[in-house]
PDB file of N, CA and C in Angstrom:
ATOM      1  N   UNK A   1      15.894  10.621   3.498  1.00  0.00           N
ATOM      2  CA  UNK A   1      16.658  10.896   2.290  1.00  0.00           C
ATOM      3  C   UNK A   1      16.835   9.592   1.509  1.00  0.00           C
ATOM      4  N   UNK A   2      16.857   9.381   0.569  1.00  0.00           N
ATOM      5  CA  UNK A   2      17.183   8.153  -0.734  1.00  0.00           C
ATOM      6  C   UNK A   2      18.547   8.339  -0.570  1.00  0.00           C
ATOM      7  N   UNK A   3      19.129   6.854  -0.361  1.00  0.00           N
ATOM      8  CA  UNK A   3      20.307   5.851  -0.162  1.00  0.00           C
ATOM      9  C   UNK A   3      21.077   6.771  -1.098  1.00  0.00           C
ATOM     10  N   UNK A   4      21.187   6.912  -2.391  1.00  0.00           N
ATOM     11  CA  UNK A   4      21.915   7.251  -3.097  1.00  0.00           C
ATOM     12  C   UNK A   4      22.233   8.654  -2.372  1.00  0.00           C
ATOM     13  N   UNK A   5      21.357   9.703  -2.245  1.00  0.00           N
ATOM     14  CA  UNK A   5      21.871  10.703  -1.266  1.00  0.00           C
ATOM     15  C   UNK A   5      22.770  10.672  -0.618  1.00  0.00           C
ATOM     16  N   UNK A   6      22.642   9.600   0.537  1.00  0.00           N
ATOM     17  CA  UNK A   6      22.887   9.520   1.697  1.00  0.00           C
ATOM     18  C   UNK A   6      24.486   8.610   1.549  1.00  0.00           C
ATOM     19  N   UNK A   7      24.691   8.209   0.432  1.00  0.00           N
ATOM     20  CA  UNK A   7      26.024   7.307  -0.143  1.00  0.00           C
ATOM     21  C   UNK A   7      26.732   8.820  -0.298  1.00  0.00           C
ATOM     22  N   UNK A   8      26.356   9.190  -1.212  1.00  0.00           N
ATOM     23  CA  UNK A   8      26.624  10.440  -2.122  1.00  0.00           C
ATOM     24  C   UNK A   8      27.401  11.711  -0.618  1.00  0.00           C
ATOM     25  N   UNK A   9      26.636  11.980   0.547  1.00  0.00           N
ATOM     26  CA  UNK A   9      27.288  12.857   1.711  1.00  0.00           C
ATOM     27  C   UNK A   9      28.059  12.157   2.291  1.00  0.00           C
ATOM     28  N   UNK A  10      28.110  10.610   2.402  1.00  0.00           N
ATOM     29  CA  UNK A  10      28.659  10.051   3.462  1.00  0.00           C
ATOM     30  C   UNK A  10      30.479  10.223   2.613  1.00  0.00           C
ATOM     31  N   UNK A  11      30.393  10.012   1.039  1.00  0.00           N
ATOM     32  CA  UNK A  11      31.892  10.205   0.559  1.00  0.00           C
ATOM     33  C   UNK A  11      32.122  11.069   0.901  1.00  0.00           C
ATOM     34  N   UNK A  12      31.527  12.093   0.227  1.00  0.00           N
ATOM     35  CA  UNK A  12      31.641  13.922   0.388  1.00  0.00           C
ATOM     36  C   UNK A  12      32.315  14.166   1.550  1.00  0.00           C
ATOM     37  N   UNK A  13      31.735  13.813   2.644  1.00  0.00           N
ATOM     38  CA  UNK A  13      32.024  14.523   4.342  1.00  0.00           C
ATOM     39  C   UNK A  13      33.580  13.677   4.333  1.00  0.00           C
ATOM     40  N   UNK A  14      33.491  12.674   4.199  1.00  0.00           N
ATOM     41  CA  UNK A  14      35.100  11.980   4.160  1.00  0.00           C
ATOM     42  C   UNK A  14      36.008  12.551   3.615  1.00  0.00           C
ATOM     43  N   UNK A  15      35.607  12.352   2.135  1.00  0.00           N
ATOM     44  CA  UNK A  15      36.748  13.003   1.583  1.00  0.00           C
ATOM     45  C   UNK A  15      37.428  14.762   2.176  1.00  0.00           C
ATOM     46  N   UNK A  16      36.374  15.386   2.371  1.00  0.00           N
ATOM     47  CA  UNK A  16      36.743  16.725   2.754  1.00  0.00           C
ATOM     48  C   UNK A  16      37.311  16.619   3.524  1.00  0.00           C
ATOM     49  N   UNK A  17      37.177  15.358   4.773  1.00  0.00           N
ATOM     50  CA  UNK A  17      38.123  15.603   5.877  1.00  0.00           C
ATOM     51  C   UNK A  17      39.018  14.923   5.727  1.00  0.00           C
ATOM     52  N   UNK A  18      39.613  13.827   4.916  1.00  0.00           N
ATOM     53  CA  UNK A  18      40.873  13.115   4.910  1.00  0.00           C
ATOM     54  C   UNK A  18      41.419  14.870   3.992  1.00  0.00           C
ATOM     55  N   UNK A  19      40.952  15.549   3.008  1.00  0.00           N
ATOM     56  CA  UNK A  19      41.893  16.355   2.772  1.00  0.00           C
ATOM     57  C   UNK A  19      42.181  17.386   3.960  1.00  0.00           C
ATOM     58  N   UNK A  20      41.311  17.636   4.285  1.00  0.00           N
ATOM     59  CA  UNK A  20      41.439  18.482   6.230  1.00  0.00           C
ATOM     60  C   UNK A  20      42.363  18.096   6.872  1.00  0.00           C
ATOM     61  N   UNK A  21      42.341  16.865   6.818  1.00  0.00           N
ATOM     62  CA  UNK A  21      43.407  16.432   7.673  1.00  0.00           C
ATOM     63  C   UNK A  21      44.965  16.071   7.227  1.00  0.00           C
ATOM     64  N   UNK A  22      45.243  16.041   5.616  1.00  0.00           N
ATOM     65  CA  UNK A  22      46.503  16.131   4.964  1.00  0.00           C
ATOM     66  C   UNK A  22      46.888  17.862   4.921  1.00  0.00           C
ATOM     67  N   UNK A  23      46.101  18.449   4.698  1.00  0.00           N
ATOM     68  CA  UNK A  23      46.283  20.088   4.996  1.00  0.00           C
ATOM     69  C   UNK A  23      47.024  20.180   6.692  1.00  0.00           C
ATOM     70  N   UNK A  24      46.508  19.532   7.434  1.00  0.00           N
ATOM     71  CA  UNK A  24      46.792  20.017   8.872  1.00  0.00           C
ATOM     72  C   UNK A  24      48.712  19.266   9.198  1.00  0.00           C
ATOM     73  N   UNK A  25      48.467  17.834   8.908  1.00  0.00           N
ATOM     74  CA  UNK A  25      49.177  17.236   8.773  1.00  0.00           C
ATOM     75  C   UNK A  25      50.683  18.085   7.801  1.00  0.00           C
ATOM     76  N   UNK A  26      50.508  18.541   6.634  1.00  0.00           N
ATOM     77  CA  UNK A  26      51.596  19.719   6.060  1.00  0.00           C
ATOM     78  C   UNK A  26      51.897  20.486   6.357  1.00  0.00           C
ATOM     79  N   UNK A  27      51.132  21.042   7.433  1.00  0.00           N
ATOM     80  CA  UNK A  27      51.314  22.688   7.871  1.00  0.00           C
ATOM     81  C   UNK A  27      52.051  22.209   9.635  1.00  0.00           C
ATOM     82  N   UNK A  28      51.419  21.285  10.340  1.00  0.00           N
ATOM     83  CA  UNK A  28      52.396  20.995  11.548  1.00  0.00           C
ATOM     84  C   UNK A  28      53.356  19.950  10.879  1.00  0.00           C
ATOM     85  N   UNK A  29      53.870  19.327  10.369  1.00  0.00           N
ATOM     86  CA  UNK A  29      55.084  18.508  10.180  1.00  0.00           C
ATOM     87  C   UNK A  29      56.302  19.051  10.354  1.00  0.00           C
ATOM     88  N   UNK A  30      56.407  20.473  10.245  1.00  0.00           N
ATOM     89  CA  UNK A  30      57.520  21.315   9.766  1.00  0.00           C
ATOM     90  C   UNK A  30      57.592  21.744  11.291  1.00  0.00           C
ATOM     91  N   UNK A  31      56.788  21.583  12.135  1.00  0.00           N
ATOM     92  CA  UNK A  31      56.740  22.567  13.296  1.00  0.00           C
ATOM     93  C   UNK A  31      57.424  20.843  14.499  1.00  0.00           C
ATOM     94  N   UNK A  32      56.349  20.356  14.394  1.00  0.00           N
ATOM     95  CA  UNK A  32      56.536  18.800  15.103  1.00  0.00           C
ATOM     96  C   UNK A  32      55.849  17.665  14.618  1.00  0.00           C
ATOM     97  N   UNK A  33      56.806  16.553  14.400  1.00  0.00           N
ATOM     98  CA  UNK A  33      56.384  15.398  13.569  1.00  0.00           C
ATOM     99  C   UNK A  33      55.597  14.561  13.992  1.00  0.00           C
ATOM    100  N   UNK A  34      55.037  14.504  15.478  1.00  0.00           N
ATOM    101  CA  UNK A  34      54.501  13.468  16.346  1.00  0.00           C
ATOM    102  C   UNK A  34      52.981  14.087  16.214  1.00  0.00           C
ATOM    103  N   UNK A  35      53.241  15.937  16.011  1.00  0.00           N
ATOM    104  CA  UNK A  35      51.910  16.514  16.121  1.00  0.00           C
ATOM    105  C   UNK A  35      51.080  15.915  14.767  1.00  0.00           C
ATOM    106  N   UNK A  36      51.909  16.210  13.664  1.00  0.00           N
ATOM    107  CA  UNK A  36      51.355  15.838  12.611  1.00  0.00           C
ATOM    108  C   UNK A  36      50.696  14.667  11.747  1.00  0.00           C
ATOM    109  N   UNK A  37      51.274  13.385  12.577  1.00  0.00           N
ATOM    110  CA  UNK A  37      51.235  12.043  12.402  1.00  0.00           C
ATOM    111  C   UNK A  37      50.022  11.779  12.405  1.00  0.00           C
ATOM    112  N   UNK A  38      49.023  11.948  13.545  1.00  0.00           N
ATOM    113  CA  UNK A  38      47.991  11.397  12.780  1.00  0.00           C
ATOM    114  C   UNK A  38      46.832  11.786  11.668  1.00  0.00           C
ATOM    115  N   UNK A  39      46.807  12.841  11.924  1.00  0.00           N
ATOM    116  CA  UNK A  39      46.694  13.592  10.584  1.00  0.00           C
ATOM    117  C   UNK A  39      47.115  13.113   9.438  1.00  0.00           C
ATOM    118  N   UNK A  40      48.139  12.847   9.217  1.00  0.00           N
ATOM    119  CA  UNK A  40      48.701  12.289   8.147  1.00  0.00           C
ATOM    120  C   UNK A  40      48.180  10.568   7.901  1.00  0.00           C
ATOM    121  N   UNK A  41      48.329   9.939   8.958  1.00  0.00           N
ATOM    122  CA  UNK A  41      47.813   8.597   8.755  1.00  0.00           C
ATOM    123  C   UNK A  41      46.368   8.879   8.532  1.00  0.00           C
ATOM    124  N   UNK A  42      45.218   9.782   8.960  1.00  0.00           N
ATOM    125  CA  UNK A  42      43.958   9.656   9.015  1.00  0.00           C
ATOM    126  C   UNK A  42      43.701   9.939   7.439  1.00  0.00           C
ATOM    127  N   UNK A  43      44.528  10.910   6.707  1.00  0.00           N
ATOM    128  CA  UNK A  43      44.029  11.035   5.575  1.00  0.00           C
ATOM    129  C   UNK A  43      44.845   9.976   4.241  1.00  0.00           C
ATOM    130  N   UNK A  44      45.278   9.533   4.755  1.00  0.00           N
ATOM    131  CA  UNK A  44      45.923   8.476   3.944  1.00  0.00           C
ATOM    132  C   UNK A  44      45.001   6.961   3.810  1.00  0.00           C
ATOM    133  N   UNK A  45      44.389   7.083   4.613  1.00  0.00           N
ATOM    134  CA  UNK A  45      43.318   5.667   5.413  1.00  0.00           C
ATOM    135  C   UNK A  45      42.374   6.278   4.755  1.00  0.00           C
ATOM    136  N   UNK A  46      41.920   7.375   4.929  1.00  0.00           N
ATOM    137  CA  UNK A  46      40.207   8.204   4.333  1.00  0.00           C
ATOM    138  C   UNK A  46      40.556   7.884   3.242  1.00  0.00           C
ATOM    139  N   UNK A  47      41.304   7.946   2.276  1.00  0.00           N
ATOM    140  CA  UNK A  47      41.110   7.862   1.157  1.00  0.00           C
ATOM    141  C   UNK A  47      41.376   6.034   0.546  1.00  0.00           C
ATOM    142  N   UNK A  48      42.489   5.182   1.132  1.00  0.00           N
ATOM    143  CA  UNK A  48      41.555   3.530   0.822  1.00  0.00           C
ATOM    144  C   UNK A  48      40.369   3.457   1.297  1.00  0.00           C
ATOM    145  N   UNK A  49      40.387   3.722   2.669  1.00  0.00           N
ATOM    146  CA  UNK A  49      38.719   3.202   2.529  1.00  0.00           C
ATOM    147  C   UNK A  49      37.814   3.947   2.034  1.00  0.00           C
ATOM    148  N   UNK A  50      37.712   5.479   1.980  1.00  0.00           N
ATOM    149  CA  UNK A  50      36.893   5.983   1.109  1.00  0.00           C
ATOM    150  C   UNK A  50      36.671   5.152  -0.602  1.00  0.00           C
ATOM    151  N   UNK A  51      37.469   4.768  -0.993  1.00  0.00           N
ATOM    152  CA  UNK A  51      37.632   3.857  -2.549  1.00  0.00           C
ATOM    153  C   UNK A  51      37.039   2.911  -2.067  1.00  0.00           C
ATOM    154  N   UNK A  52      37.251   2.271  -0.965  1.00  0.00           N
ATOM    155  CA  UNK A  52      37.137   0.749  -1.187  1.00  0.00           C
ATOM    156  C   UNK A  52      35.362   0.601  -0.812  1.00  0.00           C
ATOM    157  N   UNK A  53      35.146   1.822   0.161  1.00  0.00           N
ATOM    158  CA  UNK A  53      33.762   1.959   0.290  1.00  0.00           C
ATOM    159  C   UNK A  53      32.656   2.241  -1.051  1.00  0.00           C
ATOM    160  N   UNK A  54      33.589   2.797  -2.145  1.00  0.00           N
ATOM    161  CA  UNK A  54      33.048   3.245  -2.815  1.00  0.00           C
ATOM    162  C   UNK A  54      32.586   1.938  -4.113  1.00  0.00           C
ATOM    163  N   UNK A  55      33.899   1.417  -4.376  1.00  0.00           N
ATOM    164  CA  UNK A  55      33.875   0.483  -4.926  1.00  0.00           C
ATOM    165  C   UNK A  55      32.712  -0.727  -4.516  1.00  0.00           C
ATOM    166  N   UNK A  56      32.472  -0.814  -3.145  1.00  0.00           N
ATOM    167  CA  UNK A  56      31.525  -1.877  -2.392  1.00  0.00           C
ATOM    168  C   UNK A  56      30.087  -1.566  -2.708  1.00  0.00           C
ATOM    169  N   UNK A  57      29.865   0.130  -2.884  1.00  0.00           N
ATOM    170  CA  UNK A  57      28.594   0.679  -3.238  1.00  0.00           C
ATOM    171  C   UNK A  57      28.258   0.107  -4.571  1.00  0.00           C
ATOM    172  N   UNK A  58      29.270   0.188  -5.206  1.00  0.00           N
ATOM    173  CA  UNK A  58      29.322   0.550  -6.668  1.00  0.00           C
ATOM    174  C   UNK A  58      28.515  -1.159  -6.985  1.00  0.00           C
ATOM    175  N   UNK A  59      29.138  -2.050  -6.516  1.00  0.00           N
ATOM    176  CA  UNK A  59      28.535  -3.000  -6.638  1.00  0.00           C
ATOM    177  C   UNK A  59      27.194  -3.826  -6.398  1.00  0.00           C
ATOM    178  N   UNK A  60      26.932  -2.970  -5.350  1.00  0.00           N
ATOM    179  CA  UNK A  60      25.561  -3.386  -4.003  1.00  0.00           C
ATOM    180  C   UNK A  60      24.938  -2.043  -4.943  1.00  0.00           C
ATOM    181  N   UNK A  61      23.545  -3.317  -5.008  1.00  0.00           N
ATOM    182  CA  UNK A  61      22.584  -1.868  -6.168  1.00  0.00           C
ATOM    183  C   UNK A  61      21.289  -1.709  -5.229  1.00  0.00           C
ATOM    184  N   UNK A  62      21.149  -0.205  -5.398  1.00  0.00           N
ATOM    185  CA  UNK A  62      20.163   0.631  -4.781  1.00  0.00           C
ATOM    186  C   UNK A  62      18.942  -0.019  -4.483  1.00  0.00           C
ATOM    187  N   UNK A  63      18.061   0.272  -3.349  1.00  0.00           N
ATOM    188  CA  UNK A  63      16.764  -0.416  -3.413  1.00  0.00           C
ATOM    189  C   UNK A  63      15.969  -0.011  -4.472  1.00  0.00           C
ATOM    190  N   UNK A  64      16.178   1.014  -4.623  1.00  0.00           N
ATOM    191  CA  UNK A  64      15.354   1.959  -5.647  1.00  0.00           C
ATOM    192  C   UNK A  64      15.444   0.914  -7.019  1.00  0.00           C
ATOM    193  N   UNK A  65      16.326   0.753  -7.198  1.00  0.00           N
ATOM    194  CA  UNK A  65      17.431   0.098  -8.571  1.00  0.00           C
ATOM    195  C   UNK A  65      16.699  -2.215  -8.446  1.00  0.00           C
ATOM    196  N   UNK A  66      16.534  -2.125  -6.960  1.00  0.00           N
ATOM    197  CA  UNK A  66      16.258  -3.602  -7.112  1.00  0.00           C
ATOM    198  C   UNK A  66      14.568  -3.752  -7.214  1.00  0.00           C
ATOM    199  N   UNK A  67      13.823  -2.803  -6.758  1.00  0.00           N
ATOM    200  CA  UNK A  67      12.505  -2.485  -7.108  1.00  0.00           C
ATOM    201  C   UNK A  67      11.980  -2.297  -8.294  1.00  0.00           C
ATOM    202  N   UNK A  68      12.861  -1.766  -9.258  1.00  0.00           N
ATOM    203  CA  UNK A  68      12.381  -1.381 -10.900  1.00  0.00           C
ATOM    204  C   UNK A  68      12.672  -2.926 -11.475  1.00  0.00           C
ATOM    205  N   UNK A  69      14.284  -3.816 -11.147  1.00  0.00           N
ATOM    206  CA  UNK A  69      14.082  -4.727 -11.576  1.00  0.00           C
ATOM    207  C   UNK A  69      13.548  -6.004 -11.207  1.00  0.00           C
ATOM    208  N   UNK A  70      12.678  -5.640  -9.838  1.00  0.00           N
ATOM    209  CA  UNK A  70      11.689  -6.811  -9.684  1.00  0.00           C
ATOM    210  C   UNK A  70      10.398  -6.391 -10.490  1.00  0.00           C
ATOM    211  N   UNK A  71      10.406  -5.222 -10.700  1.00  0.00           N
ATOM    212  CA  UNK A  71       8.674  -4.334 -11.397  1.00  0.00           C
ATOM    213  C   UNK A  71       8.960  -4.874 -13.238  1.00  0.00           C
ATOM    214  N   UNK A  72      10.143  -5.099 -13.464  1.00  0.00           N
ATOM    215  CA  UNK A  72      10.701  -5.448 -14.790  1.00  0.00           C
ATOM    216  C   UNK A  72      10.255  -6.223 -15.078  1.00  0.00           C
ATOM    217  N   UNK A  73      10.306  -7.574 -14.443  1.00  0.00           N
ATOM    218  CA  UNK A  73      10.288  -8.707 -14.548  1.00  0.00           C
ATOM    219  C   UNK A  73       9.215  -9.421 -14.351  1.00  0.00           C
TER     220      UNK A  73
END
């Protein structure tokens, strides 16, 4: 698969589960707070580092992307 793909599922699958896991985390809190905890920390974390991963991509350019501008030049 091409990097960008493979950037592109690796957020996707995260994000779905830091929200998976704030869903789970709301629904046991009310029942027991110890159950719910990490749940709650896991999707609170998925989402800085999901950004911060994203942000790191955002900067670091594609091979695809460093190939056209060595073919540029």
């Amino acid at each position: 698969m091409p990097e960008q793909d493979c950037r592109t599922i690796a957020l996707e699958v995260g994000m779905q589960n830091g929200g998976l896991a704030s869903s789970i985390a709301a629904d046991t809190l009310n029942k027991a707070a110890t159950v719910g905890l990490a749940p709650a920390i896991f999707g609170s974390l998925m989402n800085i580092t999901g950004s911060t991963l994203a942000l790191w991509w955002r900067s670091k350019p594609l091979p695809e992307e460093e190939q056209e501008k060595a073919a540029a030049t």
